[in-house]
PDB file of N, CA and C in Angstrom:
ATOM      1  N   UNK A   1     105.975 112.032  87.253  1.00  0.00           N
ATOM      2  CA  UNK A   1     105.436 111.526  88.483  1.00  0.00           C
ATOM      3  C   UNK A   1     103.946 111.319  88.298  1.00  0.00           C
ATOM      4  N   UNK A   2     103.586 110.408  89.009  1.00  0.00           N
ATOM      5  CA  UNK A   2     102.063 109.876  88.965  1.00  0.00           C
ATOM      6  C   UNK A   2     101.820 109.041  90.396  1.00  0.00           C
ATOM      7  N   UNK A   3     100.319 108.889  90.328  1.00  0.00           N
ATOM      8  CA  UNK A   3      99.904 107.597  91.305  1.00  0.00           C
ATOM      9  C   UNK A   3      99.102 106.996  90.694  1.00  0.00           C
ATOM     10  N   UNK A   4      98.542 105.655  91.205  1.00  0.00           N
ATOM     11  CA  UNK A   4      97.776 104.630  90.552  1.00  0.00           C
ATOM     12  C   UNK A   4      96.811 105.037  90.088  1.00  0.00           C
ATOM     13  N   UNK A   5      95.965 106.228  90.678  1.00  0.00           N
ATOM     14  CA  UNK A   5      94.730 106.657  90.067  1.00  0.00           C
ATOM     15  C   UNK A   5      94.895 107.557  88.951  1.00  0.00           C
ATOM     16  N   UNK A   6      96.142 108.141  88.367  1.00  0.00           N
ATOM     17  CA  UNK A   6      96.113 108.686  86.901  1.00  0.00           C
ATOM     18  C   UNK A   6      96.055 107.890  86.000  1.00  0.00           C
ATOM     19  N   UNK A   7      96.978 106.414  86.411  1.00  0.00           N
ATOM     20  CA  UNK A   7      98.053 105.859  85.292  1.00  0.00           C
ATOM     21  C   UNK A   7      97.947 104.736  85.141  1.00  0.00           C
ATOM     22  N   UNK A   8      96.853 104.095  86.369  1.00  0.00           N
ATOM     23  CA  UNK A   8      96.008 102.814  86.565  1.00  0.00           C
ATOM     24  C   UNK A   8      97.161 101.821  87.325  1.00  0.00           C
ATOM     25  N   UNK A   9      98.864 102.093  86.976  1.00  0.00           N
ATOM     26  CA  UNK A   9      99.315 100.814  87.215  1.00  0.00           C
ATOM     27  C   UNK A   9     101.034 101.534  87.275  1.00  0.00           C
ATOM     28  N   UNK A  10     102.008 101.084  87.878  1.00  0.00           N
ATOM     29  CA  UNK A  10     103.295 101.694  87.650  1.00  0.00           C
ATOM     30  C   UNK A  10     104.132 101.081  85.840  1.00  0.00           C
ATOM     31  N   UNK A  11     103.372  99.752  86.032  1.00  0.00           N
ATOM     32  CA  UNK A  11     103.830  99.337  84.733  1.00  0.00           C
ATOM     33  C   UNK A  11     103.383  99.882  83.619  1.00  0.00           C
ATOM     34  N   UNK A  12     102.008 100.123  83.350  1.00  0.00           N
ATOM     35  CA  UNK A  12     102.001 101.652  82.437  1.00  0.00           C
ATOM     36  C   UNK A  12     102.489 102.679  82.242  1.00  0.00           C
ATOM     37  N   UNK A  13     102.808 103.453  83.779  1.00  0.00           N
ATOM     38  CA  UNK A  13     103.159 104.786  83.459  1.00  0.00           C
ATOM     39  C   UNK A  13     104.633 104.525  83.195  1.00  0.00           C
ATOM     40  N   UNK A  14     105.158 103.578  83.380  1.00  0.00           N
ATOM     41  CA  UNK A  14     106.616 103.329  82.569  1.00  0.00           C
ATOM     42  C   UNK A  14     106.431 103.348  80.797  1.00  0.00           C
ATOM     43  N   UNK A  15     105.511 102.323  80.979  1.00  0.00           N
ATOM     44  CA  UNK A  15     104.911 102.688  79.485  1.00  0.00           C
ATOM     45  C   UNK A  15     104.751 103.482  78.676  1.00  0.00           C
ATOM     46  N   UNK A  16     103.833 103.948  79.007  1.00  0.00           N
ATOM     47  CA  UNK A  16     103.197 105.608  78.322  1.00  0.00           C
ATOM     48  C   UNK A  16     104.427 106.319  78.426  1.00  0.00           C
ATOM     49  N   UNK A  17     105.250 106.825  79.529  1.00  0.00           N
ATOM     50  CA  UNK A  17     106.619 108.039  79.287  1.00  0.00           C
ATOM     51  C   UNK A  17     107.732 107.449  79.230  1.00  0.00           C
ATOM     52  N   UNK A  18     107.729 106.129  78.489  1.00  0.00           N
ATOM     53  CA  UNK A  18     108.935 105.627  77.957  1.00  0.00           C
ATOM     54  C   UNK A  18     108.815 106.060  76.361  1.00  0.00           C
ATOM     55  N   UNK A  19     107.226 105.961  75.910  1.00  0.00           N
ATOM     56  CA  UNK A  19     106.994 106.001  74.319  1.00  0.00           C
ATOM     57  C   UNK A  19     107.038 107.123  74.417  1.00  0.00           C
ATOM     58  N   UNK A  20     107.177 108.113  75.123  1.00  0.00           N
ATOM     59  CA  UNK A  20     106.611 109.919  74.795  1.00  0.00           C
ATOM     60  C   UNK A  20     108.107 110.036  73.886  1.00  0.00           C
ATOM     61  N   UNK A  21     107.355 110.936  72.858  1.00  0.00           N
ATOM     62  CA  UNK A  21     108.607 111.538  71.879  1.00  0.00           C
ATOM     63  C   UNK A  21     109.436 112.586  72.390  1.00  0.00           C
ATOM     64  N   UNK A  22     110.789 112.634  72.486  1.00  0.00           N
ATOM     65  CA  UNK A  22     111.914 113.661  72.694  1.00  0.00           C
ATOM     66  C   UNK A  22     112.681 114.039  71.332  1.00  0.00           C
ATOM     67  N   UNK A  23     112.813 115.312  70.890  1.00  0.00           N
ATOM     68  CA  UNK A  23     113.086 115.687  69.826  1.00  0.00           C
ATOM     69  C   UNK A  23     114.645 116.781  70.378  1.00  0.00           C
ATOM     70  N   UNK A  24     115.661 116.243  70.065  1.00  0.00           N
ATOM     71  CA  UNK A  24     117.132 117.057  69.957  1.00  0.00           C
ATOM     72  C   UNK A  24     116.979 117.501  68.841  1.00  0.00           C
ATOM     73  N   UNK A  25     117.368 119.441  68.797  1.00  0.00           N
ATOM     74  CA  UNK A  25     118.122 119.972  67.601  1.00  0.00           C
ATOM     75  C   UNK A  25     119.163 120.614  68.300  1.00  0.00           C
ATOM     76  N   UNK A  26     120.359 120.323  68.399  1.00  0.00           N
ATOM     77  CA  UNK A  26     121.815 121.016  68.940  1.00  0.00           C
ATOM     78  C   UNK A  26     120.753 120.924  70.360  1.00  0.00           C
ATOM     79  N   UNK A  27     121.358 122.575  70.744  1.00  0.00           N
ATOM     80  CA  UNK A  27     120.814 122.351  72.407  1.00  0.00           C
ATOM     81  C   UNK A  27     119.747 122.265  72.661  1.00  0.00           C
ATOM     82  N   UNK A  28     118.892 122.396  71.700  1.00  0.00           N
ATOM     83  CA  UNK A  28     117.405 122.816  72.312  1.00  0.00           C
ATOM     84  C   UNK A  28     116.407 121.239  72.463  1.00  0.00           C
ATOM     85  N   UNK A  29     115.528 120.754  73.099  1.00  0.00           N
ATOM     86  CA  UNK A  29     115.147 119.590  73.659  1.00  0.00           C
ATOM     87  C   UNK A  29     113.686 119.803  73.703  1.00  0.00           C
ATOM     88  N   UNK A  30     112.662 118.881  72.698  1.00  0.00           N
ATOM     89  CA  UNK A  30     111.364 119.249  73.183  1.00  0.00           C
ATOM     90  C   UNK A  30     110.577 117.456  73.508  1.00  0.00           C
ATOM     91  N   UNK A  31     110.036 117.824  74.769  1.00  0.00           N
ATOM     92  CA  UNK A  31     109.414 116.558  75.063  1.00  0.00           C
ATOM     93  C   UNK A  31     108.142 116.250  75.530  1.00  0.00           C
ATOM     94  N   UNK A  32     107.510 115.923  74.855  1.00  0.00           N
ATOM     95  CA  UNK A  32     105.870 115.854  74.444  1.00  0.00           C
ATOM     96  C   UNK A  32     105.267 114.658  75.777  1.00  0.00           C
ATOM     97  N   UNK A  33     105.189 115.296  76.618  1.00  0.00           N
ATOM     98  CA  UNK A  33     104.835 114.968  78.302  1.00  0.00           C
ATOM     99  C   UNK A  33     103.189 114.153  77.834  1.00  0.00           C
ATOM    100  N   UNK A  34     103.177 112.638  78.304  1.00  0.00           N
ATOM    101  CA  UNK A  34     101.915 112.431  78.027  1.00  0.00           C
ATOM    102  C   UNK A  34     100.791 112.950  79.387  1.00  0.00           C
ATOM    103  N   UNK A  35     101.477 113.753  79.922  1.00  0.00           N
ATOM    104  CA  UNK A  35     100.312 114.703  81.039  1.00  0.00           C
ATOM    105  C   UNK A  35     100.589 115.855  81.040  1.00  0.00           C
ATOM    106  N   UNK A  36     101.348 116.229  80.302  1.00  0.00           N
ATOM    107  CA  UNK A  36     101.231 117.990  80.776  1.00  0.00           C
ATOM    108  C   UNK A  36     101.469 118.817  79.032  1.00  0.00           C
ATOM    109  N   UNK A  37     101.788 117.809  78.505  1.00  0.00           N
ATOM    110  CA  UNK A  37     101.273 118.349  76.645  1.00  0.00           C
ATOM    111  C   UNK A  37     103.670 118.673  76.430  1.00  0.00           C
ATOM    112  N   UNK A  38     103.678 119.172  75.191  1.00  0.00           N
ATOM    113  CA  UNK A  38     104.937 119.557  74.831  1.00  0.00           C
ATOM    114  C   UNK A  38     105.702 120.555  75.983  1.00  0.00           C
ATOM    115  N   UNK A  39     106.788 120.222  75.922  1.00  0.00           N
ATOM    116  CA  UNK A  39     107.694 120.980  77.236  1.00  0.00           C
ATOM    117  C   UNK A  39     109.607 121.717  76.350  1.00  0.00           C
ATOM    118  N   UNK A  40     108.951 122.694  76.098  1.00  0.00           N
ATOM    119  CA  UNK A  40     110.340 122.539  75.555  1.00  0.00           C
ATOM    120  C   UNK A  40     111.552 123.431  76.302  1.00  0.00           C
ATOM    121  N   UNK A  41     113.135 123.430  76.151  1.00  0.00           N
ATOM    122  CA  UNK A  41     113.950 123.606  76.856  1.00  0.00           C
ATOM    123  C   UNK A  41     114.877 123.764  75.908  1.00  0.00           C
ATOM    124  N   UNK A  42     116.257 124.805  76.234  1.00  0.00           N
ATOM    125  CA  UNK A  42     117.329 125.208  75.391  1.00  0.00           C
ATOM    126  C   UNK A  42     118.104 125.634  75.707  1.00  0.00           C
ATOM    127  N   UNK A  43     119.353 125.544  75.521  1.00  0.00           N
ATOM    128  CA  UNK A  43     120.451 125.985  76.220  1.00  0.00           C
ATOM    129  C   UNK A  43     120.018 127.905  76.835  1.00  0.00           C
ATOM    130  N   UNK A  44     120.047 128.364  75.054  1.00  0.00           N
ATOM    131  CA  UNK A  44     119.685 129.720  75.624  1.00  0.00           C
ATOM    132  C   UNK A  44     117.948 130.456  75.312  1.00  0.00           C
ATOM    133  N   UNK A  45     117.288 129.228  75.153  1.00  0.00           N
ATOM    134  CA  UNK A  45     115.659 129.630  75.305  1.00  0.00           C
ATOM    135  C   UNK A  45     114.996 129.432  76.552  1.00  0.00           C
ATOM    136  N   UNK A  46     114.124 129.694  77.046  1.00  0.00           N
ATOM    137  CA  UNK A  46     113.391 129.472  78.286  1.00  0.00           C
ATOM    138  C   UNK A  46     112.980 127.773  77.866  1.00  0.00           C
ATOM    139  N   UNK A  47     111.956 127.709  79.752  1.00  0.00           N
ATOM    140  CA  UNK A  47     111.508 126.729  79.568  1.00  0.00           C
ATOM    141  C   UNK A  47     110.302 126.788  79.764  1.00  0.00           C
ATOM    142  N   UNK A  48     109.216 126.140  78.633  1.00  0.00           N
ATOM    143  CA  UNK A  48     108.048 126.027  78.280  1.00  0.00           C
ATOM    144  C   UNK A  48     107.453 124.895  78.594  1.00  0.00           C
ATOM    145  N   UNK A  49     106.345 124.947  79.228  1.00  0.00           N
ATOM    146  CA  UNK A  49     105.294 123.999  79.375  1.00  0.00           C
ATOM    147  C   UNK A  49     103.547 124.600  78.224  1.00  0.00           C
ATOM    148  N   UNK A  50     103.724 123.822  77.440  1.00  0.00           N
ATOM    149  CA  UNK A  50     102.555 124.409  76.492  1.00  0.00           C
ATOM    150  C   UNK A  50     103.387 125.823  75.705  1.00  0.00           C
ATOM    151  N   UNK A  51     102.427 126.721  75.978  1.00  0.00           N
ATOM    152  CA  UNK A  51     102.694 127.735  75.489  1.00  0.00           C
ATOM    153  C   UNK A  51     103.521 128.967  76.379  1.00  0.00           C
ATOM    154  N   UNK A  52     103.272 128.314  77.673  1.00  0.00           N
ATOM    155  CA  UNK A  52     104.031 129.217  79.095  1.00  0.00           C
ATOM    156  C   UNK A  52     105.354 129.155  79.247  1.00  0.00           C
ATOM    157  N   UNK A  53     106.094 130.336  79.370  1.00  0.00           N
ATOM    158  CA  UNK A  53     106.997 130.292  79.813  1.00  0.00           C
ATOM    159  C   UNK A  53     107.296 130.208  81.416  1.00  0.00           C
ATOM    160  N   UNK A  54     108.288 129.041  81.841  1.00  0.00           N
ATOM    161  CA  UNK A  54     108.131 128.705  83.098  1.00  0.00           C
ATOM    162  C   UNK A  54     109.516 129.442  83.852  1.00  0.00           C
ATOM    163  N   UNK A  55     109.452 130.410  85.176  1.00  0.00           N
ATOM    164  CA  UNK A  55     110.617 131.121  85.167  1.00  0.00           C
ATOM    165  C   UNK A  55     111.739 129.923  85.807  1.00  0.00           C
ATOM    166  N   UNK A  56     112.765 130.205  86.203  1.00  0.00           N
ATOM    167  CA  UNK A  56     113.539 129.161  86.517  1.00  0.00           C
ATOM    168  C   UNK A  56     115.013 129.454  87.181  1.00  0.00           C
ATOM    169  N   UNK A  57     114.938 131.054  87.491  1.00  0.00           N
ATOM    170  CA  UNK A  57     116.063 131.268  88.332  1.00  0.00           C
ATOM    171  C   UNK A  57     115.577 132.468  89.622  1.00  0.00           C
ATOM    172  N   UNK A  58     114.515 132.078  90.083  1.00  0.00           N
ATOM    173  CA  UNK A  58     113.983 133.358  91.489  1.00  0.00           C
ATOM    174  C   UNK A  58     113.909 132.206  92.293  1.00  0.00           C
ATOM    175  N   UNK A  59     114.685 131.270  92.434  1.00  0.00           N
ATOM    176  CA  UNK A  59     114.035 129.811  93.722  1.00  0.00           C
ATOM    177  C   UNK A  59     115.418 129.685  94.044  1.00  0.00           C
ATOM    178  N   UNK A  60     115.234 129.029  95.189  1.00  0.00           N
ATOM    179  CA  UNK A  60     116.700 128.235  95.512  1.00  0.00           C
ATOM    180  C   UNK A  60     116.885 126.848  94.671  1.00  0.00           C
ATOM    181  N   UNK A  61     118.542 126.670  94.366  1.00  0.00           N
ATOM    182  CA  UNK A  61     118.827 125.492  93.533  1.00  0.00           C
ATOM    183  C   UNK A  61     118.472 124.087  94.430  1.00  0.00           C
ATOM    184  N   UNK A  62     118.873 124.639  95.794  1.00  0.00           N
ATOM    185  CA  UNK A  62     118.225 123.536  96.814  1.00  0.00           C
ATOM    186  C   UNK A  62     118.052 123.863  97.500  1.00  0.00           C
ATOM    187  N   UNK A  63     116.932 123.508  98.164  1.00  0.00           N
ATOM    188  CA  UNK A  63     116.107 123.812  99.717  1.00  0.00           C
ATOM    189  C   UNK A  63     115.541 122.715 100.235  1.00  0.00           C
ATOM    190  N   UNK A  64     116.540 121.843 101.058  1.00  0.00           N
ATOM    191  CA  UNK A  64     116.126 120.230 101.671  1.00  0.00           C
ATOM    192  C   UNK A  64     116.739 120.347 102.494  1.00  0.00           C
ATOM    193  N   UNK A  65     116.500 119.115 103.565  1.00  0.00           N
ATOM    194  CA  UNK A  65     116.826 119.036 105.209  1.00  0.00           C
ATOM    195  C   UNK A  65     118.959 118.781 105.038  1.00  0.00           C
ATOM    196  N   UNK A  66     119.013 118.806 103.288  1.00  0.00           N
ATOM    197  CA  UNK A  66     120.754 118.575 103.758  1.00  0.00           C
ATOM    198  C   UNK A  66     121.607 119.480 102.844  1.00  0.00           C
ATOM    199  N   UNK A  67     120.723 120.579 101.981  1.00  0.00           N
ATOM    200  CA  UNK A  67     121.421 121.782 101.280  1.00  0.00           C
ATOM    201  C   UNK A  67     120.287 122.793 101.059  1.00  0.00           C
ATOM    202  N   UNK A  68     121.014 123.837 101.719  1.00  0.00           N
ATOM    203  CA  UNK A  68     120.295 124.914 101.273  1.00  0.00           C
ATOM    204  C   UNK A  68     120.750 125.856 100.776  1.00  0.00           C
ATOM    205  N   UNK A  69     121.049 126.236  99.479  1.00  0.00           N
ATOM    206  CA  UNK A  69     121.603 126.878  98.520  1.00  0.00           C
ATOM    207  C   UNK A  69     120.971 127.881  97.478  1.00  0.00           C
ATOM    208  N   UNK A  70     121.171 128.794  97.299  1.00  0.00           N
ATOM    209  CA  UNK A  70     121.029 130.204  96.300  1.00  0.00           C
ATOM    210  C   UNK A  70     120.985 129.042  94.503  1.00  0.00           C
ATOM    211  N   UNK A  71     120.068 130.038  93.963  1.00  0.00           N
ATOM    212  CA  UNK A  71     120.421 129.330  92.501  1.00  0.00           C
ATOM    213  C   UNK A  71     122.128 129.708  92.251  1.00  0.00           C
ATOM    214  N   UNK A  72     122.537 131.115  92.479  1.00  0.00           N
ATOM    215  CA  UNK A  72     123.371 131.183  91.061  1.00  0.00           C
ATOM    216  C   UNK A  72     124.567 130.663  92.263  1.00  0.00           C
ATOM    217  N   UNK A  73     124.543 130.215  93.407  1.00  0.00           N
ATOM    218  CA  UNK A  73     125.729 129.659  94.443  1.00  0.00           C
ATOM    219  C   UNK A  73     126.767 128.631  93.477  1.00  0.00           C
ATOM    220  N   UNK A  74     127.568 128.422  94.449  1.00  0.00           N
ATOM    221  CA  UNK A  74     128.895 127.941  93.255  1.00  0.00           C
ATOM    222  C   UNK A  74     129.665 126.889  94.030  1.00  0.00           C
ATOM    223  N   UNK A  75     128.924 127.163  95.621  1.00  0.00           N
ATOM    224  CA  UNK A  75     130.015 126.238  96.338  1.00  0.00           C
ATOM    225  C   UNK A  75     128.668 125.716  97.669  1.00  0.00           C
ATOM    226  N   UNK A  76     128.546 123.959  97.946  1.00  0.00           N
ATOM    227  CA  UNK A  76     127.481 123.594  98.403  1.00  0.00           C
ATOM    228  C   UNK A  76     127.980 122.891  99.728  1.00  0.00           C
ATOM    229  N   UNK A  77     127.557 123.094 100.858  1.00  0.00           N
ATOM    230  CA  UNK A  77     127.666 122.222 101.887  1.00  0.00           C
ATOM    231  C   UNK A  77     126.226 121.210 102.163  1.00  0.00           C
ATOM    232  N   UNK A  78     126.579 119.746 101.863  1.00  0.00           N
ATOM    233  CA  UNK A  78     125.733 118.743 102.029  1.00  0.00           C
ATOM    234  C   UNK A  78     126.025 117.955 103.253  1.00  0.00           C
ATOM    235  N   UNK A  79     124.847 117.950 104.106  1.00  0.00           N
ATOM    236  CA  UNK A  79     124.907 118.024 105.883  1.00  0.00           C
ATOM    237  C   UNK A  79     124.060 116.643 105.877  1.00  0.00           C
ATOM    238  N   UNK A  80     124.211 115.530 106.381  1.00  0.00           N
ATOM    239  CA  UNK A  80     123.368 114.396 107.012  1.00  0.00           C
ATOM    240  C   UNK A  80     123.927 113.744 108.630  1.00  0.00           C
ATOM    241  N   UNK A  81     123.391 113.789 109.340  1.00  0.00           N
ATOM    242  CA  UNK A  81     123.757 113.625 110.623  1.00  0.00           C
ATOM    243  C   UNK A  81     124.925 114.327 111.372  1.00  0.00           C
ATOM    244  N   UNK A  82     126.154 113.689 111.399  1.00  0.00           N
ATOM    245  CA  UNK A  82     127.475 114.003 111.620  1.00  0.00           C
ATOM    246  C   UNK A  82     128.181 114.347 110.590  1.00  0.00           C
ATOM    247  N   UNK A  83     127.714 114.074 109.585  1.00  0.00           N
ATOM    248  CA  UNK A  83     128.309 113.802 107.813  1.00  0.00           C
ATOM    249  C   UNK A  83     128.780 115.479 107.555  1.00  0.00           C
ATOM    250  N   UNK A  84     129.394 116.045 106.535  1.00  0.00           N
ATOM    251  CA  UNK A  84     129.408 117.379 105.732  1.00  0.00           C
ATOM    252  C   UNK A  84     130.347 116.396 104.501  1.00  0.00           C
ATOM    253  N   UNK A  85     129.838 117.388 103.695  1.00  0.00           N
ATOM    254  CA  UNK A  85     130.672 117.011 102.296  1.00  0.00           C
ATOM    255  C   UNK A  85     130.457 118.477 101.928  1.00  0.00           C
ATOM    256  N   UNK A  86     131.595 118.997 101.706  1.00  0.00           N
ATOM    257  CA  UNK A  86     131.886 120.381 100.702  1.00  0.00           C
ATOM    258  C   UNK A  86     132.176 120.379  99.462  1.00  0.00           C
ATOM    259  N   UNK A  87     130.835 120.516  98.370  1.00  0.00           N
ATOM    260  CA  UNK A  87     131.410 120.960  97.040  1.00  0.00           C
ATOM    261  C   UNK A  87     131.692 122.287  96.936  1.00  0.00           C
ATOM    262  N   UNK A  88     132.877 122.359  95.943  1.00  0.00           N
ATOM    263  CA  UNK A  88     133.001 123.806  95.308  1.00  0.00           C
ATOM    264  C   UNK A  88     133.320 124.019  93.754  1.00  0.00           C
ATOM    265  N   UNK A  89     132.320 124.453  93.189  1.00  0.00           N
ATOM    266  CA  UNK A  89     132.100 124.537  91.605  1.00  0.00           C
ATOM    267  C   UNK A  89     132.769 126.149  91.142  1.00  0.00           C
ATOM    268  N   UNK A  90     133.546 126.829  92.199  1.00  0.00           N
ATOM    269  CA  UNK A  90     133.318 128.105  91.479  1.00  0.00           C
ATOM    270  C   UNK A  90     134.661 127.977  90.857  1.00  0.00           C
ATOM    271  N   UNK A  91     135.594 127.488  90.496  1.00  0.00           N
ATOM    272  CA  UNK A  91     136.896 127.259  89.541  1.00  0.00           C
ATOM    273  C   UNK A  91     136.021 126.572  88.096  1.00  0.00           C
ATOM    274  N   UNK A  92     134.650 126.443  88.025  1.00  0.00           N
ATOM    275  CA  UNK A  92     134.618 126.110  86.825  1.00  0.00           C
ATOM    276  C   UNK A  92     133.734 127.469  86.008  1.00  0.00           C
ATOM    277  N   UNK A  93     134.180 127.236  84.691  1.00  0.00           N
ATOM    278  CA  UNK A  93     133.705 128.586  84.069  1.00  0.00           C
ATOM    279  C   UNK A  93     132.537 128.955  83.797  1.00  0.00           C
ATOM    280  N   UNK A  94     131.101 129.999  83.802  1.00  0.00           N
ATOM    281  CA  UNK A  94     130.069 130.058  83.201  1.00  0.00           C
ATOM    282  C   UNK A  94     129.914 129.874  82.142  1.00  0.00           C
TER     283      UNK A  94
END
């Protein structure tokens, strides 16, 4: 994410983080953010911005005007006007 005054233009910043390098080994994923430096991620490693480890399970998985849900929740009610849609993920395995 950006605005005109980082990135000068939207057609750049397509630019610039279209060329940023992404490096796959099996699960692990590192992607060299042209604003925030290397970011890396792994199935079973944390996730790093620089040298920080960034935590990633004390928040809710969603907290918006149409789900509000626990990270480790398994089953989601998505609410828009009159609307509900019920997912339920907990028949699938960890």
């Amino acid at each position: 994410m950006g605005d005109e005054t980082h990135w000068n233009s939207f057609a750049n910043f397509v630019e610039v983080v279209s060329g940023a390098r992404v490096t796959v080994d099996g699960l692990d994923v590192t992607y060299h953010s042209p604003s925030v430096g290397r970011m890396q991620f792994g199935w079973h490693g944390p996730l790093q911005v620089g040298s920080a480890e960034v935590e990633i399970l004390d928040y809710p998985r969603f907290h918006n005007p149409y789900c509000q849900a626990d990270f480790a929740a398994r089953q989601y009610t998505i609410r828009y006007g009159d609307q509900t849609y019920n997912l339920d993920f907990s028949f699938v395995n960890r």
